[in-house]
PDB file of N, CA and C in Angstrom:
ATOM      1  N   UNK A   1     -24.433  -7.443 -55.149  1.00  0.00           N
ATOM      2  CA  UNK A   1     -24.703  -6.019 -55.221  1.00  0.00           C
ATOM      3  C   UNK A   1     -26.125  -5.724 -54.759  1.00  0.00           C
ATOM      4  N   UNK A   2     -27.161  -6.489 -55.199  1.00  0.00           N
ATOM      5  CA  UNK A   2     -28.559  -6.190 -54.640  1.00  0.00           C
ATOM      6  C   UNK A   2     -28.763  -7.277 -54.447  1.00  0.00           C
ATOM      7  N   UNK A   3     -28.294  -8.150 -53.399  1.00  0.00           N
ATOM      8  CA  UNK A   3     -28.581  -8.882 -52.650  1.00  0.00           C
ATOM      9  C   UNK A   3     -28.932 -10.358 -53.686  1.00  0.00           C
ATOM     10  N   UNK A   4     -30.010 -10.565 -53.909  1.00  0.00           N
ATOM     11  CA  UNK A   4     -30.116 -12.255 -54.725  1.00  0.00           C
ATOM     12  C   UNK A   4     -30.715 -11.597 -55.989  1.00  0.00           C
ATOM     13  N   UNK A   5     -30.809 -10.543 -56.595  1.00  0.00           N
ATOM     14  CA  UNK A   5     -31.444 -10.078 -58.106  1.00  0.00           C
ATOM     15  C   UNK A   5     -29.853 -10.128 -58.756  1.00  0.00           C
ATOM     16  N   UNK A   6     -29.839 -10.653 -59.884  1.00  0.00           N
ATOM     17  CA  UNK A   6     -28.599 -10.917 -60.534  1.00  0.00           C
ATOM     18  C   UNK A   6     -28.851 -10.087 -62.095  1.00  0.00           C
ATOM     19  N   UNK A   7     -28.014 -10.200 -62.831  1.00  0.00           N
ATOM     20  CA  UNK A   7     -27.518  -9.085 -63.951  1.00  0.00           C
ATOM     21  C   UNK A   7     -28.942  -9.259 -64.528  1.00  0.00           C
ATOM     22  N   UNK A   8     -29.793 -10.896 -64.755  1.00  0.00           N
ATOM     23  CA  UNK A   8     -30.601 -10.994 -65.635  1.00  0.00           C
ATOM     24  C   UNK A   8     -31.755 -10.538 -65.289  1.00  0.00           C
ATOM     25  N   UNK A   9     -31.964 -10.405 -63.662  1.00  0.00           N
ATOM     26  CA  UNK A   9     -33.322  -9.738 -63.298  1.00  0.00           C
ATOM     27  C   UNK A   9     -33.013  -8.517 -64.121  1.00  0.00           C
ATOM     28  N   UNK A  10     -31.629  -7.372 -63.369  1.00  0.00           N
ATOM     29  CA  UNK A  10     -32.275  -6.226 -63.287  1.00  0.00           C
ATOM     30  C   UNK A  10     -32.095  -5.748 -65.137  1.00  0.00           C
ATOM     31  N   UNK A  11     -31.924  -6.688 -65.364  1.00  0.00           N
ATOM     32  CA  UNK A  11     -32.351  -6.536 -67.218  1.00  0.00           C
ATOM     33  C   UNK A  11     -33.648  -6.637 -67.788  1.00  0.00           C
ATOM     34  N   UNK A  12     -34.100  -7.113 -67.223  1.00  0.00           N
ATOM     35  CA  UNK A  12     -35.846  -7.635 -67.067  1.00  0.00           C
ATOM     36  C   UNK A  12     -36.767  -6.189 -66.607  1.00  0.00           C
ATOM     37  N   UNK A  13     -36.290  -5.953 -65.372  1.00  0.00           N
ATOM     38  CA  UNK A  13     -36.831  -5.016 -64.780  1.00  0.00           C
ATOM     39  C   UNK A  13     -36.754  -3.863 -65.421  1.00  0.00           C
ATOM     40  N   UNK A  14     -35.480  -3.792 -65.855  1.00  0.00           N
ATOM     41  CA  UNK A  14     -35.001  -1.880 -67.339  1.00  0.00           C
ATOM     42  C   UNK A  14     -35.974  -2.395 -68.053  1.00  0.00           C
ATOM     43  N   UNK A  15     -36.471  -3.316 -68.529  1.00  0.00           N
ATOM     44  CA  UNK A  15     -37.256  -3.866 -69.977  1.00  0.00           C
ATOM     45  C   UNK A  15     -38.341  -3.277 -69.704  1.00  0.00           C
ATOM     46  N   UNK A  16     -38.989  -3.853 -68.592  1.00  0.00           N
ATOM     47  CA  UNK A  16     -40.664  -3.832 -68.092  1.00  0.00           C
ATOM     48  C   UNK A  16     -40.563  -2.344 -67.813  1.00  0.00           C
ATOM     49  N   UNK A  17     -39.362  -1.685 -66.818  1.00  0.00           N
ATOM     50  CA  UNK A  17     -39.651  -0.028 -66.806  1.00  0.00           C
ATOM     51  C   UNK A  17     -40.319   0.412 -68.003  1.00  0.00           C
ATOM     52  N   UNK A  18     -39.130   0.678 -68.714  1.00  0.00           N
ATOM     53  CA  UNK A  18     -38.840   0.844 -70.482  1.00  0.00           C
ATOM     54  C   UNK A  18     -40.019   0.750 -70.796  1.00  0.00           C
ATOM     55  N   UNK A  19     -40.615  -0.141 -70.937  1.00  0.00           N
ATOM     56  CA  UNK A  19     -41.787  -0.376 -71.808  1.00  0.00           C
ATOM     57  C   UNK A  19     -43.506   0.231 -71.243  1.00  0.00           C
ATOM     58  N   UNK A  20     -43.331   0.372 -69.627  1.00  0.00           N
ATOM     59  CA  UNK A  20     -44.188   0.802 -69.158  1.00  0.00           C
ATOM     60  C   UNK A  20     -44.102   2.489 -68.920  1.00  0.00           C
ATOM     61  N   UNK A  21     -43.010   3.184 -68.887  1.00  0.00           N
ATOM     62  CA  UNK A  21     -42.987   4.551 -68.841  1.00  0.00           C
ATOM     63  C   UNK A  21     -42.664   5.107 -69.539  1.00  0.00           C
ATOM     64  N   UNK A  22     -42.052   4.045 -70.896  1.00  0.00           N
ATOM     65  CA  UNK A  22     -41.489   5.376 -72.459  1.00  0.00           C
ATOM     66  C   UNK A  22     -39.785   5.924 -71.729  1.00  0.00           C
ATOM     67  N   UNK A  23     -39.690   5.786 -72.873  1.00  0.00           N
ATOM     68  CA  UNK A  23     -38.024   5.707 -72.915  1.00  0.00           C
ATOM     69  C   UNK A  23     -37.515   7.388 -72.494  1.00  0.00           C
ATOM     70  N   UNK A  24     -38.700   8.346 -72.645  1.00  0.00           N
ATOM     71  CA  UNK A  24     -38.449   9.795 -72.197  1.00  0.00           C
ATOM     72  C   UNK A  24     -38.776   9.974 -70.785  1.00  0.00           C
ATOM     73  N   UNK A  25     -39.435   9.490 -70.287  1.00  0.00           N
ATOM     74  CA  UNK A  25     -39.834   9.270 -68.359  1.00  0.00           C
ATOM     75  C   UNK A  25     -38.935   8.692 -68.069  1.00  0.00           C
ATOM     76  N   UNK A  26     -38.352   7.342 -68.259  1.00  0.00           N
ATOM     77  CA  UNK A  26     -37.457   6.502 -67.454  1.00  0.00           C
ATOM     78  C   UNK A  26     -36.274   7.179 -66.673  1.00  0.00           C
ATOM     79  N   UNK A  27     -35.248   8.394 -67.577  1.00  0.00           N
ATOM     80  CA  UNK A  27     -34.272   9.144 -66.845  1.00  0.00           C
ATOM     81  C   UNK A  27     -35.085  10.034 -65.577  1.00  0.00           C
ATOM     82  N   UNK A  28     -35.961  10.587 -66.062  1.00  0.00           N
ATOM     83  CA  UNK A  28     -36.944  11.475 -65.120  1.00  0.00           C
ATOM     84  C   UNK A  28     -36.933  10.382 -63.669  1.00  0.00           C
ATOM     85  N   UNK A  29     -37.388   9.251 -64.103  1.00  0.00           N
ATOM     86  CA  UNK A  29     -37.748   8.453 -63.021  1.00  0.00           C
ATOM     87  C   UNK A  29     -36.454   8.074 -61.938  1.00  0.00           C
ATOM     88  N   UNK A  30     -35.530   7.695 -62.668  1.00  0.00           N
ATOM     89  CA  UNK A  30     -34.182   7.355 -62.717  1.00  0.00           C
ATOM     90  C   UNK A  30     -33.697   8.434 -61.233  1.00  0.00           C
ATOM     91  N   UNK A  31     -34.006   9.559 -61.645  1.00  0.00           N
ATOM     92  CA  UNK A  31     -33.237  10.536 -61.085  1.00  0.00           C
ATOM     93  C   UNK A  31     -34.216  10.709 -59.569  1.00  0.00           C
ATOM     94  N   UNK A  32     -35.348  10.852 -59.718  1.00  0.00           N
ATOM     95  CA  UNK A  32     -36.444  10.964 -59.001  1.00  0.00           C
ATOM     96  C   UNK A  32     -35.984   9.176 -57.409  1.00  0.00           C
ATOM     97  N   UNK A  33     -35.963   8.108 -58.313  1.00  0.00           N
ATOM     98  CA  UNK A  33     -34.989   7.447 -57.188  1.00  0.00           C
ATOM     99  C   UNK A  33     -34.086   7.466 -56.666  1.00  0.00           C
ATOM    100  N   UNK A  34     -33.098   7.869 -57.378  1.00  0.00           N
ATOM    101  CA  UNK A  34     -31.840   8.327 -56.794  1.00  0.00           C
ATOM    102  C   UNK A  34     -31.736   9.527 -56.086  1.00  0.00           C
ATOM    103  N   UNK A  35     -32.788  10.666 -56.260  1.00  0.00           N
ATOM    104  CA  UNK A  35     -32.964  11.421 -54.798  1.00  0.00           C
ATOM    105  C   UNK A  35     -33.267  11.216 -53.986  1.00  0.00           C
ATOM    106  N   UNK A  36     -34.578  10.242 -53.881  1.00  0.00           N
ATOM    107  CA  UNK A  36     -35.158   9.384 -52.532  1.00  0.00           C
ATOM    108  C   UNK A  36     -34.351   8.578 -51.785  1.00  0.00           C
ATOM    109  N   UNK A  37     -33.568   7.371 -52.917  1.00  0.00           N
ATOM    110  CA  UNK A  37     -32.750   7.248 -51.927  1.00  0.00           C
ATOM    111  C   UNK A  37     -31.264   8.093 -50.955  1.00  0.00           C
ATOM    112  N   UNK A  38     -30.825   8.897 -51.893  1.00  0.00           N
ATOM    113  CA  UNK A  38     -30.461   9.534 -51.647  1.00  0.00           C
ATOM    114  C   UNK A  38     -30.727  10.386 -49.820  1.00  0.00           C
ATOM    115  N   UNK A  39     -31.828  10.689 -50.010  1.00  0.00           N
ATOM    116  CA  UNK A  39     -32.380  11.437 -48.742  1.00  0.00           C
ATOM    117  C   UNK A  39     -32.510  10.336 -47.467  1.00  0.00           C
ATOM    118  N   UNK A  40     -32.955   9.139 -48.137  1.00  0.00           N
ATOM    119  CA  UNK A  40     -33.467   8.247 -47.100  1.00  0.00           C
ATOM    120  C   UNK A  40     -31.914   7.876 -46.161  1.00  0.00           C
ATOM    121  N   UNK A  41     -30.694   7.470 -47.134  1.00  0.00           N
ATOM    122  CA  UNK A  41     -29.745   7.532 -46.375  1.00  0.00           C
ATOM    123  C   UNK A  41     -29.140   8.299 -45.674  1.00  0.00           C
ATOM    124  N   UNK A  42     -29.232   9.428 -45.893  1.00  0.00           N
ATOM    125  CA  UNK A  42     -29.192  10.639 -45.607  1.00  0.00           C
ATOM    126  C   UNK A  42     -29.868  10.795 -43.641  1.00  0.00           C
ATOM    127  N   UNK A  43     -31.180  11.080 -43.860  1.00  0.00           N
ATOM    128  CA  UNK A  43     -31.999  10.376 -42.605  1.00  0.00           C
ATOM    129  C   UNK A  43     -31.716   9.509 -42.003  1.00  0.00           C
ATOM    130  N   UNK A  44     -31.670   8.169 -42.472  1.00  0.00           N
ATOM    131  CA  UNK A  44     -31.217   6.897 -41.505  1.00  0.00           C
ATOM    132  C   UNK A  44     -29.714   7.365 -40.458  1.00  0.00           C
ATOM    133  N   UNK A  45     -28.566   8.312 -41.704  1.00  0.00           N
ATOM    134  CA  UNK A  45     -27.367   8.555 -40.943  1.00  0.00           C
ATOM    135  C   UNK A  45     -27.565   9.134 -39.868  1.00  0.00           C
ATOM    136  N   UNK A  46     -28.709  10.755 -40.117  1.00  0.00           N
ATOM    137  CA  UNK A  46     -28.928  11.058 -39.001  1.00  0.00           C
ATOM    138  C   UNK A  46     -29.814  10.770 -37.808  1.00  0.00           C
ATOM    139  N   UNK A  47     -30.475   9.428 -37.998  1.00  0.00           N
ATOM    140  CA  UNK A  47     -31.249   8.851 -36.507  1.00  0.00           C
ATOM    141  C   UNK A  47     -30.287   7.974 -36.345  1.00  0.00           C
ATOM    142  N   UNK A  48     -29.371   7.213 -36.982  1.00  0.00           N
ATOM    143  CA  UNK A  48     -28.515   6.579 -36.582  1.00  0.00           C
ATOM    144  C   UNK A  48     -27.379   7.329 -35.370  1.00  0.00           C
ATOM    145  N   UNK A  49     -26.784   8.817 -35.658  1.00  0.00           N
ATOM    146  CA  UNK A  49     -26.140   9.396 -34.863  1.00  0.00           C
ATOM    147  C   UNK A  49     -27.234  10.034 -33.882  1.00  0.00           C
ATOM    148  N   UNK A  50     -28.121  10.341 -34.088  1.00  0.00           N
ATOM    149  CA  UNK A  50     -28.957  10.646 -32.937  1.00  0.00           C
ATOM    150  C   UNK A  50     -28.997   9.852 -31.833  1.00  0.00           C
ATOM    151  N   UNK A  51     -29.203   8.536 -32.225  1.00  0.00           N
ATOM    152  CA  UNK A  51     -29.745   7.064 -30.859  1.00  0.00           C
ATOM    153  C   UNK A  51     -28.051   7.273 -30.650  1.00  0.00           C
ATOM    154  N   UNK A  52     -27.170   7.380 -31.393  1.00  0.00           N
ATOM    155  CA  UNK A  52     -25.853   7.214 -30.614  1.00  0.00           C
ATOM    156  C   UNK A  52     -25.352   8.421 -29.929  1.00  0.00           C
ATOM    157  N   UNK A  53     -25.715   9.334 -29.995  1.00  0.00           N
ATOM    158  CA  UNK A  53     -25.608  10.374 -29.007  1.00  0.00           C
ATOM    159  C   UNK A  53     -26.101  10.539 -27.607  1.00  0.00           C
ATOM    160  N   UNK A  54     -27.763   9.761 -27.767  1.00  0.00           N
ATOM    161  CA  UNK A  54     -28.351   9.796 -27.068  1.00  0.00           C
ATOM    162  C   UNK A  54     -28.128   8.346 -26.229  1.00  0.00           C
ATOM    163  N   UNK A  55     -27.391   7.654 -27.042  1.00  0.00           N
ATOM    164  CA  UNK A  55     -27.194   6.211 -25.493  1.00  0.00           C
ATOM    165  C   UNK A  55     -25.843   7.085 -24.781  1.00  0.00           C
ATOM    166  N   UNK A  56     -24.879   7.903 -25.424  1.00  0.00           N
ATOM    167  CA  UNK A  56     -23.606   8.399 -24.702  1.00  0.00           C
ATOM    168  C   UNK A  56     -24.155   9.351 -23.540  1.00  0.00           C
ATOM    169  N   UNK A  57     -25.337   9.790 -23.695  1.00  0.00           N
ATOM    170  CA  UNK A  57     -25.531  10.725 -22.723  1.00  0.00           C
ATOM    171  C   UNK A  57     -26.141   9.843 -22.026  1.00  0.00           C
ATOM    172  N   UNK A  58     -26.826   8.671 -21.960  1.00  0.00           N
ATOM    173  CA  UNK A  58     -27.189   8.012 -20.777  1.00  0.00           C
ATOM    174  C   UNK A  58     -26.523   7.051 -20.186  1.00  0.00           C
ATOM    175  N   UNK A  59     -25.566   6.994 -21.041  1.00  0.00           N
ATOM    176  CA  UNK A  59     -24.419   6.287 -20.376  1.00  0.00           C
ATOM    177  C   UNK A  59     -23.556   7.362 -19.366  1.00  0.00           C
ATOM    178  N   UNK A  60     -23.254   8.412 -19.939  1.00  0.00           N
ATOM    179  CA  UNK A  60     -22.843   9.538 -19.046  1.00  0.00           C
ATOM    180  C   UNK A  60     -23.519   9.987 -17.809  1.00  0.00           C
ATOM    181  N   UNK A  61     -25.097   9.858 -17.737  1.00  0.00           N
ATOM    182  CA  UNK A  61     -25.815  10.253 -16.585  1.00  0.00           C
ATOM    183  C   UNK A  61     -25.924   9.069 -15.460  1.00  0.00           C
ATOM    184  N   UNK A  62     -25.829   8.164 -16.390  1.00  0.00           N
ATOM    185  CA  UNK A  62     -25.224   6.766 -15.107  1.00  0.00           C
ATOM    186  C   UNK A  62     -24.066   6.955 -14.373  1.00  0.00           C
ATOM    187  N   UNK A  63     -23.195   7.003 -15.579  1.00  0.00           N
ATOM    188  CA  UNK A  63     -21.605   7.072 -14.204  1.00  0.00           C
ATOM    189  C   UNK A  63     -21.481   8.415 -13.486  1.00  0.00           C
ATOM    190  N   UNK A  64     -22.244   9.575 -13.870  1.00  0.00           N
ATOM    191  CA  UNK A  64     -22.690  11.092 -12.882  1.00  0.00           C
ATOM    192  C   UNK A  64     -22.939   9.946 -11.633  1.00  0.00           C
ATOM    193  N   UNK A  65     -24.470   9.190 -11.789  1.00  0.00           N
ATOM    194  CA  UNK A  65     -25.313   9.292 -10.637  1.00  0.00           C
ATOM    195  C   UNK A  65     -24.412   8.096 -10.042  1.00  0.00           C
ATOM    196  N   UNK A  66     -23.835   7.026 -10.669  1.00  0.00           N
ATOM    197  CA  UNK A  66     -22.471   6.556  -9.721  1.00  0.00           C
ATOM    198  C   UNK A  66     -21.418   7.273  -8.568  1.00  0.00           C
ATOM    199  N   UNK A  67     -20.722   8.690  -9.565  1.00  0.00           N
ATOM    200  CA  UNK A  67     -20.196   9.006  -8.708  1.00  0.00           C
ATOM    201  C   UNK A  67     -20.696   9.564  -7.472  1.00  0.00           C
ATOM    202  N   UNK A  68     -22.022  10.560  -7.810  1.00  0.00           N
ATOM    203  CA  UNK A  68     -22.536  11.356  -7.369  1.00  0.00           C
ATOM    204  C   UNK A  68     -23.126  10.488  -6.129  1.00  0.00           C
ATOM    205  N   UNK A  69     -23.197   9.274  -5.831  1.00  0.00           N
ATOM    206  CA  UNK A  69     -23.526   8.130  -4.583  1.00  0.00           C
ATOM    207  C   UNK A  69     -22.245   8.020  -4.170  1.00  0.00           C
ATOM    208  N   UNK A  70     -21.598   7.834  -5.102  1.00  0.00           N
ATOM    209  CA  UNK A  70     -20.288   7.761  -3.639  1.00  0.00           C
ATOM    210  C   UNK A  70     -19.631   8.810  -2.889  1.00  0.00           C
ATOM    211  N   UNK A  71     -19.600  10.098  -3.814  1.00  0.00           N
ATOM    212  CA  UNK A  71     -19.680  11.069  -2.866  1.00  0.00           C
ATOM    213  C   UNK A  71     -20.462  11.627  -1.494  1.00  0.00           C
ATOM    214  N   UNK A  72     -21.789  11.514  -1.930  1.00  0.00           N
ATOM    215  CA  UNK A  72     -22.673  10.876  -0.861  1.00  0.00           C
ATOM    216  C   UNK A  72     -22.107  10.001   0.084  1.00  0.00           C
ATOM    217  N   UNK A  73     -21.499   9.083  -0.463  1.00  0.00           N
ATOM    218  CA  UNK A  73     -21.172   8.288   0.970  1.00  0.00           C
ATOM    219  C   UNK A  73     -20.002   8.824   1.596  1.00  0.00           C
ATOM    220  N   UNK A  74     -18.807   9.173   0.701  1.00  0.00           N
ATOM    221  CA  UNK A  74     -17.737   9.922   1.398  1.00  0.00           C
ATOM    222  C   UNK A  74     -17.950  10.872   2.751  1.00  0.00           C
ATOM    223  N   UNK A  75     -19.051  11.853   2.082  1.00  0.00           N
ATOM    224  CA  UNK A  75     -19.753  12.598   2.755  1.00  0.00           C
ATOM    225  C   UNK A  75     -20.671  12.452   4.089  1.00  0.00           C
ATOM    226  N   UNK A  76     -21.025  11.360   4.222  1.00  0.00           N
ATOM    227  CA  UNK A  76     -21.477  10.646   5.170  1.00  0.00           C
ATOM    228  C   UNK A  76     -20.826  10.361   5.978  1.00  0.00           C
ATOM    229  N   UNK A  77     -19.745   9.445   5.398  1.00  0.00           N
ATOM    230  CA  UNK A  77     -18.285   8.906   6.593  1.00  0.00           C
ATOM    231  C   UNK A  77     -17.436   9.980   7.059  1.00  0.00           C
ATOM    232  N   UNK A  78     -17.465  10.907   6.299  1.00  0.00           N
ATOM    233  CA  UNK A  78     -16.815  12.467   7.065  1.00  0.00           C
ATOM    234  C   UNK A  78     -17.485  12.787   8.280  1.00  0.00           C
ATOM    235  N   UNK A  79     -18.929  12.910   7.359  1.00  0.00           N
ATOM    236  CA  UNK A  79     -20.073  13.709   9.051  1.00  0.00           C
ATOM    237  C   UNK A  79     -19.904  12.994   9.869  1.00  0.00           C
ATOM    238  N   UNK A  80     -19.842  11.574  10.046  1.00  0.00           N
ATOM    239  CA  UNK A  80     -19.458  10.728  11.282  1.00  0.00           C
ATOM    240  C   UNK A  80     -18.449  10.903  11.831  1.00  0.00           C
ATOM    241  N   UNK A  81     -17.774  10.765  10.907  1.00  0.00           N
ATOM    242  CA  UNK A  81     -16.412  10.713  11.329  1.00  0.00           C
ATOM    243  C   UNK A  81     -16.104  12.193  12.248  1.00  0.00           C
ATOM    244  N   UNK A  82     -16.573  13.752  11.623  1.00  0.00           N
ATOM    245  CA  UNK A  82     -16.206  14.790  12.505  1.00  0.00           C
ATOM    246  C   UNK A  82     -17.204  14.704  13.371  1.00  0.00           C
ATOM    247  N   UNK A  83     -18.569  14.113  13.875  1.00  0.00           N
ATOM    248  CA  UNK A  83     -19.170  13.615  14.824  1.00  0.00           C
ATOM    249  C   UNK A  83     -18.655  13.156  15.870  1.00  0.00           C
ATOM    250  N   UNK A  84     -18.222  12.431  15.679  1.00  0.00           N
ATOM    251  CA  UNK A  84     -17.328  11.430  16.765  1.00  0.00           C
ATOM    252  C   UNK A  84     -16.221  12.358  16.834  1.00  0.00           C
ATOM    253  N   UNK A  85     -15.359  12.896  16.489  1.00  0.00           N
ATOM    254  CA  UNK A  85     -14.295  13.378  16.774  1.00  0.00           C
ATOM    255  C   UNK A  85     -14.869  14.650  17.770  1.00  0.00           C
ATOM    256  N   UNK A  86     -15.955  15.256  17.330  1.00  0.00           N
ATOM    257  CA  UNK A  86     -16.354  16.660  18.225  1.00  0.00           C
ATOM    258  C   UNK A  86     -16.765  16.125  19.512  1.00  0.00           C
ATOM    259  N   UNK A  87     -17.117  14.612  19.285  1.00  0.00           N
ATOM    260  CA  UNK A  87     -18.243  13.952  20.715  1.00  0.00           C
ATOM    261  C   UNK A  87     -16.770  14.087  21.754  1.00  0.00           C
ATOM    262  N   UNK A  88     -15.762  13.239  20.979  1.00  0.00           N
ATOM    263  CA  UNK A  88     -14.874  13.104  21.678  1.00  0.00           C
ATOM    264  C   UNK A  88     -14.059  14.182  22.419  1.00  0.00           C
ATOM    265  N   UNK A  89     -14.061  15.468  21.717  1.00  0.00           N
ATOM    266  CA  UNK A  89     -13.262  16.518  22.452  1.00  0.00           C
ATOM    267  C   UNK A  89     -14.159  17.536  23.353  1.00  0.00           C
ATOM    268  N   UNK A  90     -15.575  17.138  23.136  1.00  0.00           N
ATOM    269  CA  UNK A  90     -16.383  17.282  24.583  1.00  0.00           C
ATOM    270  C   UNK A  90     -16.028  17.041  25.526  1.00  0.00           C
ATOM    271  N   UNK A  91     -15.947  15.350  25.507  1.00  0.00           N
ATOM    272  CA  UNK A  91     -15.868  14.658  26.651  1.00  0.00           C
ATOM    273  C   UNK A  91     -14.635  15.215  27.361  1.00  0.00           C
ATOM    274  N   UNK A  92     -13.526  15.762  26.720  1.00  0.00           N
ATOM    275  CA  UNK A  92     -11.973  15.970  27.102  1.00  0.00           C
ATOM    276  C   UNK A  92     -11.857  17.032  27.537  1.00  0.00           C
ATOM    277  N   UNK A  93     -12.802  18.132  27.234  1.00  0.00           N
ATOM    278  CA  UNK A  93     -12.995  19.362  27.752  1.00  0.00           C
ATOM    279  C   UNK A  93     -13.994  19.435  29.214  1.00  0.00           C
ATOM    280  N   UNK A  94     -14.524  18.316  28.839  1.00  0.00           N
ATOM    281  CA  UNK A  94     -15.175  18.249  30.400  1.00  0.00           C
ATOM    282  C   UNK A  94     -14.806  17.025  31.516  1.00  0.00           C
ATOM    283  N   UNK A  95     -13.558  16.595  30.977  1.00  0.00           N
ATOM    284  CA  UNK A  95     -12.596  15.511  31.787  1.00  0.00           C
ATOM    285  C   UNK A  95     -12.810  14.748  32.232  1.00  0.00           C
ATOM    286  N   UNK A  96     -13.825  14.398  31.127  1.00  0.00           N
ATOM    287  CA  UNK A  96     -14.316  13.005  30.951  1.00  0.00           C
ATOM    288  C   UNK A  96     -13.493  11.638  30.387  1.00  0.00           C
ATOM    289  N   UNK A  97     -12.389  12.496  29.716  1.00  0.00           N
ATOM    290  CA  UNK A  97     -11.184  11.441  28.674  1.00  0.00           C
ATOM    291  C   UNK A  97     -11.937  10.831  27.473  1.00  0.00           C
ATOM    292  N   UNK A  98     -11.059  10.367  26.409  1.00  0.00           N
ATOM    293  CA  UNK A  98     -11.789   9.688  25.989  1.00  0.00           C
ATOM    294  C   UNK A  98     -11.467   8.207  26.450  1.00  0.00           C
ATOM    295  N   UNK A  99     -12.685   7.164  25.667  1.00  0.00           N
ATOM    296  CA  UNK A  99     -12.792   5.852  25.939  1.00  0.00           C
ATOM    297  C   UNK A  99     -11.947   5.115  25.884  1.00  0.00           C
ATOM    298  N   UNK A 100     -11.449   3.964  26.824  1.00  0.00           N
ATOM    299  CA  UNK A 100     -10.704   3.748  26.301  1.00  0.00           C
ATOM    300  C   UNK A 100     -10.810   1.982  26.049  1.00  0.00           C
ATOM    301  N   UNK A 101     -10.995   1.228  25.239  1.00  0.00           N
ATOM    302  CA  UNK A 101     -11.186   0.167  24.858  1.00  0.00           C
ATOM    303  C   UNK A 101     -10.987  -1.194  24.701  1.00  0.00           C
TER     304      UNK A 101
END
């Protein structure tokens, strides 16, 4: 439950509280930890979903700038591609033919 402190520590530890804060503080105190921790988990959950939000969106802006290169290239092999096709119906309009290979 708490790791290597066993029943007899945390019997020890109520003792030494007990005896150092008076038996009317101890609930006070009691409660006063259990809000802290309380909050602290609380916090950890939310930087925990934060960093995981924030790796999904950079995982997301990777495969954007993936696609977003190959479109680029699509785009590229088009312009060539209607390049050459316009070079070619120059040449055919001025009866030149095209090449033939």
């Amino acid at each position: 439950m708490f790791g290597s402190i066993g029943p007899t520590e945390l019997i020890m530890i109520f003792v030494i509280a007990l005896l150092v804060f008076g038996p009317k503080k101890l609930p006070e105190i009691g409660r006063s930890v259990g809000k802290a921790l309380r909050e602290f988990k609380k916090t950890s959950e939310e930087i925990k979903g934060r960093i995981e939000e924030e790796i999904e969106a950079s995982e997301i802006k990777d495969i954007r700038k993936d696609i977003q290169a190959g479109v680029d290239g699509i785009k590229s092999e088009v312009k060539t591609f209607t390049d050459d096709i316009t070079k070619d119906t120059e040449k055919d309009e001025h009866g030149e033919g095209p090449k033939v290979t």
